[in-house]
Protein backbone atom coordinates (compact mmCIF):
# COMPACT_ATOMS: atom_id res chain seq x y z
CA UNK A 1 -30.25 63.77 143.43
CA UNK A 2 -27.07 63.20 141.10
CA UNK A 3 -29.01 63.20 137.98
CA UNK A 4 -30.77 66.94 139.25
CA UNK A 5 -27.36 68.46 140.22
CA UNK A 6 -25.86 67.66 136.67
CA UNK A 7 -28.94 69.03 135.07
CA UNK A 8 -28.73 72.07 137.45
CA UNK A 9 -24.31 71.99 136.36
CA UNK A 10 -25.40 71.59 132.91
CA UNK A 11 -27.63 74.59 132.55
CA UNK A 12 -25.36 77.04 134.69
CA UNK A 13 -22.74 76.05 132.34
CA UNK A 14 -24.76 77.11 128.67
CA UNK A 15 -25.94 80.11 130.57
CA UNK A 16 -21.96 81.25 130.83
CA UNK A 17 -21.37 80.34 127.82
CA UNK A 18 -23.70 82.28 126.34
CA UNK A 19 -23.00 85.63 128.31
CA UNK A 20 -19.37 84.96 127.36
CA UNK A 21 -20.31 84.27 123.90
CA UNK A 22 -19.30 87.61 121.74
CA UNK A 23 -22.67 89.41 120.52
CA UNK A 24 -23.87 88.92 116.83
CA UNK A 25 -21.79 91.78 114.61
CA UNK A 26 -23.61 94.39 112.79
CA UNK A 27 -25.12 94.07 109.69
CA UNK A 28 -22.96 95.37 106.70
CA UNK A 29 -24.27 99.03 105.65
CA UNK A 30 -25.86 99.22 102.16
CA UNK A 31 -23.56 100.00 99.79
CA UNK A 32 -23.88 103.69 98.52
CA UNK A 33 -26.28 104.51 95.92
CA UNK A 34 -25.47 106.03 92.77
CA UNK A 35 -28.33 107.09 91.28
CA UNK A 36 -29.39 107.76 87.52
CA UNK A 37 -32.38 108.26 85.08
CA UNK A 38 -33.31 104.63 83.35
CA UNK A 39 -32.72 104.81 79.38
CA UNK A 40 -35.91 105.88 77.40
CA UNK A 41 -35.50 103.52 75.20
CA UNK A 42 -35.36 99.55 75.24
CA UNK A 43 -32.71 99.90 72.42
CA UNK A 44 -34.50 98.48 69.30
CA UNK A 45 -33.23 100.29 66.78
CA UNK A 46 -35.99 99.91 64.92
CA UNK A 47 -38.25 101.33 66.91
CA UNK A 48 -35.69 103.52 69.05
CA UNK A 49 -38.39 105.50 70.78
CA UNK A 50 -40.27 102.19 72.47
CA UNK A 51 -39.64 101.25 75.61
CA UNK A 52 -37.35 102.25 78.81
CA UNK A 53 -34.61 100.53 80.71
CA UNK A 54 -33.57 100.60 84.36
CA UNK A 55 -36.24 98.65 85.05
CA UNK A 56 -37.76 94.90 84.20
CA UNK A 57 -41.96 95.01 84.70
CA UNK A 58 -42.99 92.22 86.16
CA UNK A 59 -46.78 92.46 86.06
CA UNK A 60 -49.76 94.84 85.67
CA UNK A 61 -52.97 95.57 86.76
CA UNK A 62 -54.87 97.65 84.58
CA UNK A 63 -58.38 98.53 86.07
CA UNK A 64 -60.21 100.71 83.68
CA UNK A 65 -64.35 102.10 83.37
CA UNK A 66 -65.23 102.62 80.09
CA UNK A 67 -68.09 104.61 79.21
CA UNK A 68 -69.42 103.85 76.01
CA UNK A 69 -71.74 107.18 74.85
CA UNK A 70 -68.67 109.07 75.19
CA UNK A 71 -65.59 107.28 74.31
CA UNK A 72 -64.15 108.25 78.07
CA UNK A 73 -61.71 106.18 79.67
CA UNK A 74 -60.81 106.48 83.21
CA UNK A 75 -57.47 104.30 84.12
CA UNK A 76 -56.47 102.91 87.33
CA UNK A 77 -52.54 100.92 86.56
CA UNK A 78 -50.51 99.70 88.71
CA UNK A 79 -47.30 98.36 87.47
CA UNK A 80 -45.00 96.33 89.37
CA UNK A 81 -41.04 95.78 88.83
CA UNK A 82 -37.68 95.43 90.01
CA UNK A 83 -34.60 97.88 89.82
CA UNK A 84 -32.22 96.79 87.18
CA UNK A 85 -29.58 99.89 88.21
CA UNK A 86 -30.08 102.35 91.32
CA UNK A 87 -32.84 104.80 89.63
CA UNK A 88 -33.32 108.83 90.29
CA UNK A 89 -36.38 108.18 87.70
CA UNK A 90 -37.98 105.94 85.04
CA UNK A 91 -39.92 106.38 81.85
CA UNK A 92 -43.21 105.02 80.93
CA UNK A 93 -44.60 104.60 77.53
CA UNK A 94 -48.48 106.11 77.63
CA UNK A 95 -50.15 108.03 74.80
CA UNK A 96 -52.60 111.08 75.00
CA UNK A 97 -54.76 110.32 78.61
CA UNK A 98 -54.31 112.60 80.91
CA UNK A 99 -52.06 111.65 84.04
CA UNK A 100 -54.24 112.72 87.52
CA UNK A 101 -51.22 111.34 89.75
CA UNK A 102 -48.97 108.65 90.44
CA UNK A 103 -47.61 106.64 93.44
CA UNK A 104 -44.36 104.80 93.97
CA UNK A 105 -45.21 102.10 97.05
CA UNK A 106 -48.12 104.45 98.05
CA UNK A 107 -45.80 107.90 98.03
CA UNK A 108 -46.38 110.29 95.86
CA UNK A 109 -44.61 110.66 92.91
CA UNK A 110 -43.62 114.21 90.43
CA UNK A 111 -44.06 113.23 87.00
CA UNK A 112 -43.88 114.79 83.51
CA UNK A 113 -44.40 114.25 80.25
CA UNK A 114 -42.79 114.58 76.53
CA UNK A 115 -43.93 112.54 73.75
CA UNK A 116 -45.57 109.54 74.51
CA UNK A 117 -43.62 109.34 77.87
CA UNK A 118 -44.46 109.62 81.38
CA UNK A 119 -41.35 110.08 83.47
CA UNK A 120 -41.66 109.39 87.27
CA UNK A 121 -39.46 110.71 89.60
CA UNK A 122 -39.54 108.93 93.27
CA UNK A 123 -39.29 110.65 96.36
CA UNK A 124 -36.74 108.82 96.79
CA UNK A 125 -33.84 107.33 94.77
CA UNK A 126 -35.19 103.05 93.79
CA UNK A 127 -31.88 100.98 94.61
CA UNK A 128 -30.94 98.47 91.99
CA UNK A 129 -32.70 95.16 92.90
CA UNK A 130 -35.58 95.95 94.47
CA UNK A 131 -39.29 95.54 93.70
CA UNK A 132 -41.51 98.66 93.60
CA UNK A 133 -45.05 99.43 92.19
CA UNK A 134 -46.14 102.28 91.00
CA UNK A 135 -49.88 103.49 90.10
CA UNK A 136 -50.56 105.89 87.69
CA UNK A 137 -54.12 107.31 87.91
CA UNK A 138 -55.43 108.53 84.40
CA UNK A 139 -58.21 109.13 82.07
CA UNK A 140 -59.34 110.52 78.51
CA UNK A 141 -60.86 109.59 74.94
CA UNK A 142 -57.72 107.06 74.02
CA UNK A 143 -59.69 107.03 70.63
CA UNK A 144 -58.57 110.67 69.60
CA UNK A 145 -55.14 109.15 70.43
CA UNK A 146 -53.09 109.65 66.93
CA UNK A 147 -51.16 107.07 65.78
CA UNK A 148 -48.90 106.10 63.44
CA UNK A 149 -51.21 104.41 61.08
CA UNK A 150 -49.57 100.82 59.08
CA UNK A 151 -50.26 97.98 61.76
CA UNK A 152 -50.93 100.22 64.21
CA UNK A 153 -54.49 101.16 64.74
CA UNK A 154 -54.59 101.98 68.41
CA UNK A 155 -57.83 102.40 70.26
CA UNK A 156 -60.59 102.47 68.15
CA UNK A 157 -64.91 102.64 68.17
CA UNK A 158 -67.35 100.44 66.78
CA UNK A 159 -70.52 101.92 65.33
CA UNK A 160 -72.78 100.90 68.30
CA UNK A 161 -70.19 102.94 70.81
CA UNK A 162 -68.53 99.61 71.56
CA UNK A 163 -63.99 99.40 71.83
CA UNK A 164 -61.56 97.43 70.54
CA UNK A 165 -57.82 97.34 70.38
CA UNK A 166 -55.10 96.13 67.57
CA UNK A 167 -51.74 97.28 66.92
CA UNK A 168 -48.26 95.98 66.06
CA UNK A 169 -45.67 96.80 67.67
CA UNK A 170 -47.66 99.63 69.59
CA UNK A 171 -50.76 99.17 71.26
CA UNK A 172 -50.41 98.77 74.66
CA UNK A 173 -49.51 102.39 75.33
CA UNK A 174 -52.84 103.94 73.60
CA UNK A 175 -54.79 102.41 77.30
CA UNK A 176 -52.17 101.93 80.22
CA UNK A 177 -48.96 102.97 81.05
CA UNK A 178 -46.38 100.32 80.09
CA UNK A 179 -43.06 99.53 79.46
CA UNK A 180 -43.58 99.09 75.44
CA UNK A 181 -41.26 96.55 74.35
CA UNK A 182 -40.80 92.70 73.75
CA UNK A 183 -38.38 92.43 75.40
CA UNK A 184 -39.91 93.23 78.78
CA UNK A 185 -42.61 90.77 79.22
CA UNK A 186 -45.23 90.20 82.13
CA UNK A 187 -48.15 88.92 83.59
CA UNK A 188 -51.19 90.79 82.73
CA UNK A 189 -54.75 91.30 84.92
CA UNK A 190 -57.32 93.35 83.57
CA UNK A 191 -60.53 94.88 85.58
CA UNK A 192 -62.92 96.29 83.93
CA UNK A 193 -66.22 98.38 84.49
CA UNK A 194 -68.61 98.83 82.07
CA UNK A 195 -72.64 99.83 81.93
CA UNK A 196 -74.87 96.83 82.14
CA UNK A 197 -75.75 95.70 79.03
CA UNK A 198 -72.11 95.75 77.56
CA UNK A 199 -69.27 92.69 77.79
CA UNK A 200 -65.04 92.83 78.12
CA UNK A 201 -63.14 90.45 76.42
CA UNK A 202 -59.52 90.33 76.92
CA UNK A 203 -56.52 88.24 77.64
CA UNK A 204 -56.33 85.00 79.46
CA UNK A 205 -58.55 83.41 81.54
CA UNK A 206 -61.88 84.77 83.37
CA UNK A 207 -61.72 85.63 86.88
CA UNK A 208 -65.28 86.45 87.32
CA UNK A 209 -68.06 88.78 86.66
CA UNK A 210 -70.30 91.08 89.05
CA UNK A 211 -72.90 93.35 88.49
CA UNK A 212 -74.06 96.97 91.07
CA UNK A 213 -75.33 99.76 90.70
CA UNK A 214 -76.00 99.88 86.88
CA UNK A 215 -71.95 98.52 86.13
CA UNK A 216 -70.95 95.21 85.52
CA UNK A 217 -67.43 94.40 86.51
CA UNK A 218 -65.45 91.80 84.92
CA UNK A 219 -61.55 90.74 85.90
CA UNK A 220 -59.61 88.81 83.41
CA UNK A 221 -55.93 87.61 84.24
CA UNK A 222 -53.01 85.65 81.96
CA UNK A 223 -50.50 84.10 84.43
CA UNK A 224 -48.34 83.82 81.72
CA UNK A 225 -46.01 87.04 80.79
CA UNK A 226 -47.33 88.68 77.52
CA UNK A 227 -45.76 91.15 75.44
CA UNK A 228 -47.18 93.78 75.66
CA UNK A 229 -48.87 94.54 72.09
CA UNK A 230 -50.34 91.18 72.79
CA UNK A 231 -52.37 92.54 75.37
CA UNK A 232 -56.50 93.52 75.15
CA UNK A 233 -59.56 94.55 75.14
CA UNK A 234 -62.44 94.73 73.29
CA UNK A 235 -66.11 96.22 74.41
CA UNK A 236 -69.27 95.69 72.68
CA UNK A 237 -72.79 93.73 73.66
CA UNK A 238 -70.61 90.51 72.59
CA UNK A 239 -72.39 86.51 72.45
CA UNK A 240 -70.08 84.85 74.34
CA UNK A 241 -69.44 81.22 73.84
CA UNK A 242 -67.70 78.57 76.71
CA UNK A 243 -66.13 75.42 76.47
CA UNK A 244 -63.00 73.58 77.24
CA UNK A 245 -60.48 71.72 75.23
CA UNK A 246 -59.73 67.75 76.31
CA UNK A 247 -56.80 68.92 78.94
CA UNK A 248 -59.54 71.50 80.54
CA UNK A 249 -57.65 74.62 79.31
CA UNK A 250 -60.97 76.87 79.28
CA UNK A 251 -62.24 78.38 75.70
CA UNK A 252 -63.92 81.67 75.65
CA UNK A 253 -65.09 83.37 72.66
CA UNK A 254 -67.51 86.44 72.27
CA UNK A 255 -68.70 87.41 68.74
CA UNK A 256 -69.87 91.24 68.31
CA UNK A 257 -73.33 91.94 66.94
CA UNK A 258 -72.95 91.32 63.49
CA UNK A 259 -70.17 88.63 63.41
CA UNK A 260 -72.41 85.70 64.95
CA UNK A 261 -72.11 83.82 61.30
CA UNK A 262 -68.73 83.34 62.41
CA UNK A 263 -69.54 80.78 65.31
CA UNK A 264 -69.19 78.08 62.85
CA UNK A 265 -65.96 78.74 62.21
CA UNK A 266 -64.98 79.71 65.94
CA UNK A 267 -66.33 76.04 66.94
CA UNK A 268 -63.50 74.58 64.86
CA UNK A 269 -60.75 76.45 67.07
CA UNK A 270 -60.06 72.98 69.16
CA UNK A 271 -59.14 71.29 66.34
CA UNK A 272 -57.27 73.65 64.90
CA UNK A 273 -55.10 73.67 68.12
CA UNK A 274 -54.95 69.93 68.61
CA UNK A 275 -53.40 70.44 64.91
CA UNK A 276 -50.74 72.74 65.72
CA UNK A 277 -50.00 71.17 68.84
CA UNK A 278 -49.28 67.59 66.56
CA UNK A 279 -46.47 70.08 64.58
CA UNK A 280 -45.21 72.52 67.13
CA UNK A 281 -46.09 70.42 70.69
CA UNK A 282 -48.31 71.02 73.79
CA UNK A 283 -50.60 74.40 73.53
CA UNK A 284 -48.80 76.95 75.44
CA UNK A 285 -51.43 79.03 76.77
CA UNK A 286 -53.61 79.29 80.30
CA UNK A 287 -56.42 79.40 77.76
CA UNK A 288 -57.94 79.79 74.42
CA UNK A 289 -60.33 81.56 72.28
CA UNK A 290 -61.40 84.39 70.10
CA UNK A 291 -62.95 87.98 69.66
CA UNK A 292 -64.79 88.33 67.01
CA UNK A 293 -65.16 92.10 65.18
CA UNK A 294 -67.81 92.99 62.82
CA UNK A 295 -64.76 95.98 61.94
CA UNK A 296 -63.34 95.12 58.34
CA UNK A 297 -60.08 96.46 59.71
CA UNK A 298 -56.80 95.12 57.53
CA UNK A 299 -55.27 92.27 59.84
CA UNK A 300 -56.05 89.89 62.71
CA UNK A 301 -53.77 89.88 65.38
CA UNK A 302 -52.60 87.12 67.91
CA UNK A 303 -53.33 88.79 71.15
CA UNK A 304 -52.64 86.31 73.74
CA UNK A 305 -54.35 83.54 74.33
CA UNK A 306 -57.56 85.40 72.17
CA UNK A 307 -56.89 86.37 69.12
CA UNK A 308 -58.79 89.31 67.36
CA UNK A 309 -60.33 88.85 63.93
CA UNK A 310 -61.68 91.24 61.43
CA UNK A 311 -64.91 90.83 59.96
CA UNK A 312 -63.24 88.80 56.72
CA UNK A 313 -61.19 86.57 58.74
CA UNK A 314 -61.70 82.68 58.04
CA UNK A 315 -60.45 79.39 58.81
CA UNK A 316 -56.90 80.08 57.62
CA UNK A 317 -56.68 82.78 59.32
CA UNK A 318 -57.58 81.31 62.74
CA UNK A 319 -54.83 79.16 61.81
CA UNK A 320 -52.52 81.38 61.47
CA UNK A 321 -53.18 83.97 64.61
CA UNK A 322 -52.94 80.73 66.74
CA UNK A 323 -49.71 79.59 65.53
CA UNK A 324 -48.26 82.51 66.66
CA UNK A 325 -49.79 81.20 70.22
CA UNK A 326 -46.35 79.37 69.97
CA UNK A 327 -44.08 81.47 67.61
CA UNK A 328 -44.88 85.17 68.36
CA UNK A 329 -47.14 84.93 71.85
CA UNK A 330 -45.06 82.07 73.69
CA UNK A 331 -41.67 82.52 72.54
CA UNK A 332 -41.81 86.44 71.64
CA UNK A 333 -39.00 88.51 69.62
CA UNK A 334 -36.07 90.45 70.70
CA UNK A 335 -35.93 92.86 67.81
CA UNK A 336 -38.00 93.81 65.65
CA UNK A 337 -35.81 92.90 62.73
CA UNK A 338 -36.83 89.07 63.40
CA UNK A 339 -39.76 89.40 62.37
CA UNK A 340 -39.65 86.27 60.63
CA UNK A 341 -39.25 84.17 64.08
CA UNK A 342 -43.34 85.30 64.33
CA UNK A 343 -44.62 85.66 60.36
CA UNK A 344 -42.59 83.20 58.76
CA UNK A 345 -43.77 80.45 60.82
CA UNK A 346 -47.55 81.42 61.48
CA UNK A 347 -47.54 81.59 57.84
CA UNK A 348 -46.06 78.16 56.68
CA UNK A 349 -48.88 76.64 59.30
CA UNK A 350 -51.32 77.78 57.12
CA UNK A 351 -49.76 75.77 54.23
CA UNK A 352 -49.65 73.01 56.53
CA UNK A 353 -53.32 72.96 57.50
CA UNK A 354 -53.40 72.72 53.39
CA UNK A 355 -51.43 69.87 53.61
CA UNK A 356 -53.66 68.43 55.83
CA UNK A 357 -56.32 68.95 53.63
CA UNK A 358 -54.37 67.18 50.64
CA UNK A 359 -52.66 69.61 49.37
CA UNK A 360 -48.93 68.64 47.77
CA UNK A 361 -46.86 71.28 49.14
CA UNK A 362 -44.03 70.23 46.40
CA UNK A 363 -46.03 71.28 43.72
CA UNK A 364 -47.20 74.41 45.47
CA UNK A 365 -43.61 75.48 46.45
CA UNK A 366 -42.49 74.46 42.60
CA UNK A 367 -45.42 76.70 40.81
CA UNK A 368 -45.08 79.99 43.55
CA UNK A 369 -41.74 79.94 42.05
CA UNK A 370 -41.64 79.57 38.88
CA UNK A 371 -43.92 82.14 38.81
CA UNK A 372 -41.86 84.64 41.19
CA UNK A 373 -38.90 83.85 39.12
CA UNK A 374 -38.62 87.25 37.21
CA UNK A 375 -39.94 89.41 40.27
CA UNK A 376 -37.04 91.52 41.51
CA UNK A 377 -39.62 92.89 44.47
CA UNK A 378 -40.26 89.08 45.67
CA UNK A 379 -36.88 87.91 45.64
CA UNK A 380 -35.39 91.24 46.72
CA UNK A 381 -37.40 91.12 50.30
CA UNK A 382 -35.04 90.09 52.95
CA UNK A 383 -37.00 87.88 55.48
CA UNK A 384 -34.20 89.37 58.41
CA UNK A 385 -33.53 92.84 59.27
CA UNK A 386 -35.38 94.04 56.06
CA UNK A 387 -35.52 97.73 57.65
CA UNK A 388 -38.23 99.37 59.84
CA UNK A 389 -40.30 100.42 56.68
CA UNK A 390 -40.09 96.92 55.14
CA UNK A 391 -41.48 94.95 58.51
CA UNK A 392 -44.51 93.52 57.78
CA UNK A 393 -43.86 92.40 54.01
CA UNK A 394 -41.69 89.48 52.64
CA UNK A 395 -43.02 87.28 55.93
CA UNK A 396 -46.48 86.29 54.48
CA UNK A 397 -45.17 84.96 50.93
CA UNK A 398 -41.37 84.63 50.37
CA UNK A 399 -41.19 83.71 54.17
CA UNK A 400 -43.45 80.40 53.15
CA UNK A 401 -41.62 79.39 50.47
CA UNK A 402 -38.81 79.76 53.39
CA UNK A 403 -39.87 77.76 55.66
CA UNK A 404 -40.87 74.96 53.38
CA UNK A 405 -36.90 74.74 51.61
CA UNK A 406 -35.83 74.52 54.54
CA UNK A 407 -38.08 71.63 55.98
CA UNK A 408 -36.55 69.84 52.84
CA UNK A 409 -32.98 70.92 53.53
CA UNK A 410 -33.42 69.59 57.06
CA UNK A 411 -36.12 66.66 56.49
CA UNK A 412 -38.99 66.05 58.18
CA UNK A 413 -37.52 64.43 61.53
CA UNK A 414 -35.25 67.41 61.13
CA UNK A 415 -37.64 70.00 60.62
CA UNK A 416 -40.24 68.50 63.59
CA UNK A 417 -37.32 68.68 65.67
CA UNK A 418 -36.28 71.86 65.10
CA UNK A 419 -40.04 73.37 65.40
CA UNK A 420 -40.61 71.41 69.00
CA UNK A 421 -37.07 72.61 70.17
CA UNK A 422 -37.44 76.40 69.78
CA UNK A 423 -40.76 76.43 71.34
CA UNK A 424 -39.52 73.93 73.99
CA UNK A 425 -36.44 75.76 75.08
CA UNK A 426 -37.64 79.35 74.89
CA UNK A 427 -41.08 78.88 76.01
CA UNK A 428 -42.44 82.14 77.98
CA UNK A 429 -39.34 84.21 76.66
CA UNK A 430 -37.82 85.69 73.92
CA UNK A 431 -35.06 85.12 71.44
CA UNK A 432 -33.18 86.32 68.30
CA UNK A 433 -32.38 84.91 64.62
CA UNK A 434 -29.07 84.15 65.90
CA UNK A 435 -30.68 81.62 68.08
CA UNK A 436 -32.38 80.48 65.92
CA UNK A 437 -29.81 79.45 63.34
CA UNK A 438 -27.71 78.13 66.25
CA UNK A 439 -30.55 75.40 66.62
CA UNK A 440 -30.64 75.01 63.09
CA UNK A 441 -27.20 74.49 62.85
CA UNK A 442 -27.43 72.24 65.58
CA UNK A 443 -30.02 70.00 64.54
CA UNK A 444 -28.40 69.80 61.01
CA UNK A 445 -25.34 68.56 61.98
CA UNK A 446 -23.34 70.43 59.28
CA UNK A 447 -22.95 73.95 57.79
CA UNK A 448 -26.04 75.40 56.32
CA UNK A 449 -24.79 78.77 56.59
CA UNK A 450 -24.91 79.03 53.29
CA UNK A 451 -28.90 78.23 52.88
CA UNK A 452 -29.96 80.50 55.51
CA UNK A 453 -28.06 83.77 54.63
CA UNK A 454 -29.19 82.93 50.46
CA UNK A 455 -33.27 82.22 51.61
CA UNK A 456 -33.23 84.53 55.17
CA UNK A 457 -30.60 87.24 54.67
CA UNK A 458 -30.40 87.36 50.53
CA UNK A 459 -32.01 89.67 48.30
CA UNK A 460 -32.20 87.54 45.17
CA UNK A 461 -33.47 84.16 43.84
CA UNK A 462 -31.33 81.61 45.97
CA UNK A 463 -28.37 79.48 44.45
CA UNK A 464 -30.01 76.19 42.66
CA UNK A 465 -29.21 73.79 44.89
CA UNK A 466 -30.82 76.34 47.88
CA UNK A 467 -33.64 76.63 45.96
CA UNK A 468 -34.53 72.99 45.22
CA UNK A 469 -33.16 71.21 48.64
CA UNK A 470 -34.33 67.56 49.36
CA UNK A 471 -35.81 66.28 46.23
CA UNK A 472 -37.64 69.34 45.68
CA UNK A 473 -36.08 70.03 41.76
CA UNK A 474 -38.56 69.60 39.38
């Protein structure tokens, strides 16, 4: 009975407690919103028109039907990110293809467009911080697209009716709507209908493959963020090849009538990676591969995780595209200007893969200059911030010789560490030159300010003791 009547005590005494207890207070009212239009421009100035701000993408799903007698595309993208200010409206960056409607978090959405922007205006205000999605129906013949020509061939058809897509730095915009910058990384998924008969390739790593009604379907996703002129696809009545590498990262390559010779060189693609990986560290990629064009279009390009070769691409040139699966794809640029941080480096690996095959780099780096000596346009190519209209040129040859000075000013525990750092500590994001020298310095343990601006930043034959660093001197 005592033991009951303190139970019964106990409980009466919690139940006064709690109707004495004071109730919960009120949550805190947002704070006001002060609404504004996101930039329309990421702020490259470069490239000034490319990309928007007031927002960070996070990922998108592109679902697209292709139809290949006609060139049509019709687009289905939805695009999901997060409020970086409270936003009245937000650019996108999408070329030609007309715009049927869009949806903010399934409302409906006014839009416009100027240039190659699409500016979305909410029903309501987006507060700074928050995660929204918005899906932008569209459709059109991306292939009449113009574009700017250079590195930059947009959307383009094969003889047979087939599609493929290259471009640096635009690309991305010719097919979805996108926030067009490096800077902005995100995941990709791709979904893709095409007529029976006909194959997708794209980025990362299959998610499978169904067939109705005369369309075969095909989903392909990269869990890793991608930049977005890394992104893909190619159609055509491709061969596809399957394997793995050693870790099980999965290997998909598909070869488009007329490039099937090239299989022989696509089998070598695992060792080629388990090569890079022994200079620049683990693969960085959910997967591996390459499409193969029969188009003799003037570059390969890295696309993520598949690169995309041109009918005269070889072994050195699978080399290079999947170096920059580290130094381009992995750890992307902030600017366009550093431009090196991706050539430079893809470049010198194809030197070392001639290394590898006995080559004496010494005597390589010692003739390429004497006979560049005299050449005002070699020497005179800055390697950073070389101007918009210079991009794509000093990288490929002055950039080697580059590279290799300055794996003799650092030596080669220096130089390893230096490559397996910057990959290591900006994996998945991007960085500048600045960082880049930082490490350098870093790793160096003294000033070689001096070597960097005369080989990087210079726009003549470097000082003689920059030119022949660590025994290099004839």
């Amino acid at each position: 009975m005592r033991c009951r009547q303190t139970a019964v005590l106990a409980l009466i005494g919690v139940l006064a407690l709690s109707a004495c207890s004071p109730a919960e207070p009120a949550a805190a009212p947002p704070p006001p919103m002060h609404p504004a239009p996101g930039a329309s421009s990421a702020g490259d100035p470069y490239f000034p028109d490319d990309g928007n701000g007031g927002y960070d993408a996070l990922d998108y799903h592109v679902d697209v039907s292709y139809d290949p007698p006609s060139g049509r595309l019709d687009g289905d993208t939805t695009v999901s990110a997060k409020a970086t200010q409270d936003l009245s409206r937000f650019d996108l960056d999408l070329r030609g293809l007309d715009v049927a409607a869009v949806e903010i978090d399934g409302k409906p959405a006014k839009y416009s467009r100027e240039k190659n922007k699409l500016i979305v205006t909410p029903a309501e205000p987006l507060r700074s911080g928050s995660t929204f999605r918005t899906r932008v129906r569209y459709s059109g013949v991306p292939a009449k697209t113009p574009h700017d020509g250079g590195s930059e061939n947009g959307w383009a058809r094969s003889e047979d009716g087939g599609a493929y897509l290259v471009g640096e730095p635009h690309s991305a915009s010719f097919w979805y709507p996108v926030n067009e910058t490096p800077r902005d990384k995100a995941t990709f998924t791709l979904t893709a209908h095409v007529p029976t008969g006909w194959t997708v390739m794209s980025n990362g790593r299959e998610q499978g493959t169904s067939a109705k009604d005369g369309k075969t379907t095909t989903t392909w996703a990269d869990p890793n963020p991608v930049a977005s002129y890394l992104t893909t696809i190619a159609i055509d009545k491709f061969t596809v090849q399957r394997s793995t590498l050693p870790d099980g990262t999965p290997v998909v390559s598909g070869y488009a009538p007329g490039a099937e010779p090239r299989e022989a060189t696509g089998d070598r693609l695992p060792e080629v990676l388990s090569f890079l990986e022994s200079k620049f560290g683990k693969y960085p990629q959910s997967a591996a591969g390459g499409i193969y064009l029969d188009e003799d279009i003037h570059f390969s390009l890295e696309t993520q995780t598949r690169p995309t070769y041109a009918k005269w691409a070889e072994i050195l040139t699978m080399v290079h595209e999947n170096a920059h699966q580290w130094f381009g794809d992995s750890v992307s640029l902030n600017s366009w200007a550093d431009i090196c941080l991706n050539e430079c480096f893809a470049s010198y690996a194809q030197w070392m893969w001639g290394e590898r095959e006995g080559q004496n780099l010494d005597d390589r780096y010692r003739a390429a200059v004497e006979i560049t000596k005299g050449s005002t346009d070699f020497w005179g190519q800055k390697l950073v911030d070389m101007g918009p209209e210079h991009l794509f040129e000093g990288a490929y040859d002055k950039g080697i010789l580059a590279v290799h000075a300055l794996r003799r000013e650092l030596g080669e525990p220096g130089f390893e560490k230096v490559l397996h750092e910057w990959v290591g500590q900006h994996r998945n994001s991007n960085a500048t030159w600045a960082d880049f020298e930082k490490l350098v310095s870093k790793v160096a343990g003294r000033d070689v300010s001096g070597f960097l601006n005369d080989w990087f930043h210079g726009t003549k034959v470097p000082s003689d003791a920059d030119l022949y660093p660590g025994g290099l001197r004839p």
